[in-house]
C-alpha atoms as a PDB file:
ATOM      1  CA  UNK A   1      55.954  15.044-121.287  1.00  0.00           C
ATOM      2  CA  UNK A   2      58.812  13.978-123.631  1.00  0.00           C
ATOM      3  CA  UNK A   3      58.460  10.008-124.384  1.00  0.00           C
ATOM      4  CA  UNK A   4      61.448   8.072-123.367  1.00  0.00           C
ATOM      5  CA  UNK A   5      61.582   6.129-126.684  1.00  0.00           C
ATOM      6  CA  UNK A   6      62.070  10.137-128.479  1.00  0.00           C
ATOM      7  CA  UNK A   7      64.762  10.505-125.497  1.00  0.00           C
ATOM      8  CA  UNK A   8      66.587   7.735-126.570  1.00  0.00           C
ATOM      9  CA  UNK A   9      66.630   8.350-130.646  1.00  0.00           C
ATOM     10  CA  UNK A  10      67.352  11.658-129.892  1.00  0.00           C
ATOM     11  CA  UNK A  11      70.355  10.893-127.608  1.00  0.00           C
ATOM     12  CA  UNK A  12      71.234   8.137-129.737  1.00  0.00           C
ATOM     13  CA  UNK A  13      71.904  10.798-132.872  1.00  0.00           C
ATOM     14  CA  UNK A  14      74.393  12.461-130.051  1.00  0.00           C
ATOM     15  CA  UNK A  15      76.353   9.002-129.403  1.00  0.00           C
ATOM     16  CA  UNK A  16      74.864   8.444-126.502  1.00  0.00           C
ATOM     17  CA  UNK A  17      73.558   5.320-125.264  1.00  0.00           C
ATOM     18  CA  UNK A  18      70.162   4.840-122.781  1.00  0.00           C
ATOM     19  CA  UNK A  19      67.756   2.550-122.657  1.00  0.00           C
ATOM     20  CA  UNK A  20      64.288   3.115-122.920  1.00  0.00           C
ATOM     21  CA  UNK A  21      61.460   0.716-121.764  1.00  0.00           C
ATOM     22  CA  UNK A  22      59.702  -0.859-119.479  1.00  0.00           C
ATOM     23  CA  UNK A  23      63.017  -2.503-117.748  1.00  0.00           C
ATOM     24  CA  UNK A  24      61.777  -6.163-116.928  1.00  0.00           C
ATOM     25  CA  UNK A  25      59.582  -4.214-114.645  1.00  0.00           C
ATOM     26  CA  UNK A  26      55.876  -4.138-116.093  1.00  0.00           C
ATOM     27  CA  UNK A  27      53.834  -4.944-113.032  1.00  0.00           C
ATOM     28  CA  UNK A  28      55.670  -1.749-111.147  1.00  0.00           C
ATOM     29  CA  UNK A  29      55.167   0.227-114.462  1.00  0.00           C
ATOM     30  CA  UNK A  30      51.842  -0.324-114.382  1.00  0.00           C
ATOM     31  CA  UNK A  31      50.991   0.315-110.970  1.00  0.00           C
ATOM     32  CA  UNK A  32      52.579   3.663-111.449  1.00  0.00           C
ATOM     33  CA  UNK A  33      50.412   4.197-114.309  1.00  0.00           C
ATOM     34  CA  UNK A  34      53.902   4.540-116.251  1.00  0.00           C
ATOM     35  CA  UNK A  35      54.223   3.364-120.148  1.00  0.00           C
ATOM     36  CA  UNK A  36      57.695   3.436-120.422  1.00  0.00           C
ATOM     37  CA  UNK A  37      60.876   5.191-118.725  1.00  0.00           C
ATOM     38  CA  UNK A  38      64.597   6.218-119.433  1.00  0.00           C
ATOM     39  CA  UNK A  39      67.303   5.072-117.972  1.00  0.00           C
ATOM     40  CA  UNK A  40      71.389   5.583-118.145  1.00  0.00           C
ATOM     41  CA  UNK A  41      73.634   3.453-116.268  1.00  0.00           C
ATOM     42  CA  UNK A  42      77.037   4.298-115.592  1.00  0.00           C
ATOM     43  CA  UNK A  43      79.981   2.412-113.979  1.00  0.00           C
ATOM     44  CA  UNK A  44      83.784   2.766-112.802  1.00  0.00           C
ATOM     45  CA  UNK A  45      85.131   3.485-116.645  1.00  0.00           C
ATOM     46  CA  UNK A  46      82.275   6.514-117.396  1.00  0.00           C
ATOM     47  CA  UNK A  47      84.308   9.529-116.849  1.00  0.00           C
ATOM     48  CA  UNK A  48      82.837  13.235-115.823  1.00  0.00           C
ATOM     49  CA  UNK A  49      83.385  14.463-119.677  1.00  0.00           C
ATOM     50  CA  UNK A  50      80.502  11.346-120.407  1.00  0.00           C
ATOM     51  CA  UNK A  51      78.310  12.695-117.748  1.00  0.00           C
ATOM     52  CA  UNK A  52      78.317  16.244-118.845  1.00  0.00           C
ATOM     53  CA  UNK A  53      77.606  14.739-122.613  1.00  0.00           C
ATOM     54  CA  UNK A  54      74.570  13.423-120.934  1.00  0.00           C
ATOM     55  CA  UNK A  55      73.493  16.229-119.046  1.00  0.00           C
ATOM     56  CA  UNK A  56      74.303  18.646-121.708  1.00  0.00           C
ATOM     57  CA  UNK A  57      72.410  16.269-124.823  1.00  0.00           C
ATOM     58  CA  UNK A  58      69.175  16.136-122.015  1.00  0.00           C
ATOM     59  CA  UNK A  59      69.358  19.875-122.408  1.00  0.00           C
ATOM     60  CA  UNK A  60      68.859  19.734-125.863  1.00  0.00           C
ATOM     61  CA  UNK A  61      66.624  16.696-126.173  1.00  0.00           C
ATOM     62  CA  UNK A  62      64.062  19.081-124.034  1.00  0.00           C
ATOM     63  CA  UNK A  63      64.688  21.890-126.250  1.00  0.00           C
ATOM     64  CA  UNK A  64      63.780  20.447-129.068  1.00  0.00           C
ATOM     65  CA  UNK A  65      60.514  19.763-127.417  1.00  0.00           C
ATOM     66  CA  UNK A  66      60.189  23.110-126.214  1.00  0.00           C
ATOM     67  CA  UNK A  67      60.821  21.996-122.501  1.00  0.00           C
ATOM     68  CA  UNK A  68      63.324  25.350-120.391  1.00  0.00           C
ATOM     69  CA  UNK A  69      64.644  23.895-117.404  1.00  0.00           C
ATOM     70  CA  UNK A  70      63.714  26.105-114.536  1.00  0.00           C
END
């Protein structure tokens, strides 16, 4: 498993923004048995060239941890 907080400095290098955390939402998190998650938002003004930044720095954020999507 890739931490969220190594998603986030990693997508952060890329220019792009997520948050990583526990989102206001520790009693859920740890009834999941969940330290932390990531999480991108996006709204009316996030075009499709932002999502495939996204997608496309995700792809590389699990390469660099040796994760190969299937």
């Amino acid at each position: 498993d890739i931490h969220p907080h190594d998603i986030a400095t990693i997508l952060d290098q890329d220019g792009i923004c997520i948050r990583a955390g526990h989102h206001c939402a520790q009693p859920l998190m740890r009834r999941l048995n969940v330290t932390a998650t990531a999480r991108a938002s996006f709204y009316l003004y996030n075009g499709l060239d932002e999502v495939d930044a996204l997608a496309g720095a995700l792809v590389k954020a699990g390469a660099l941890f040796g994760y190969v999507p299937a």
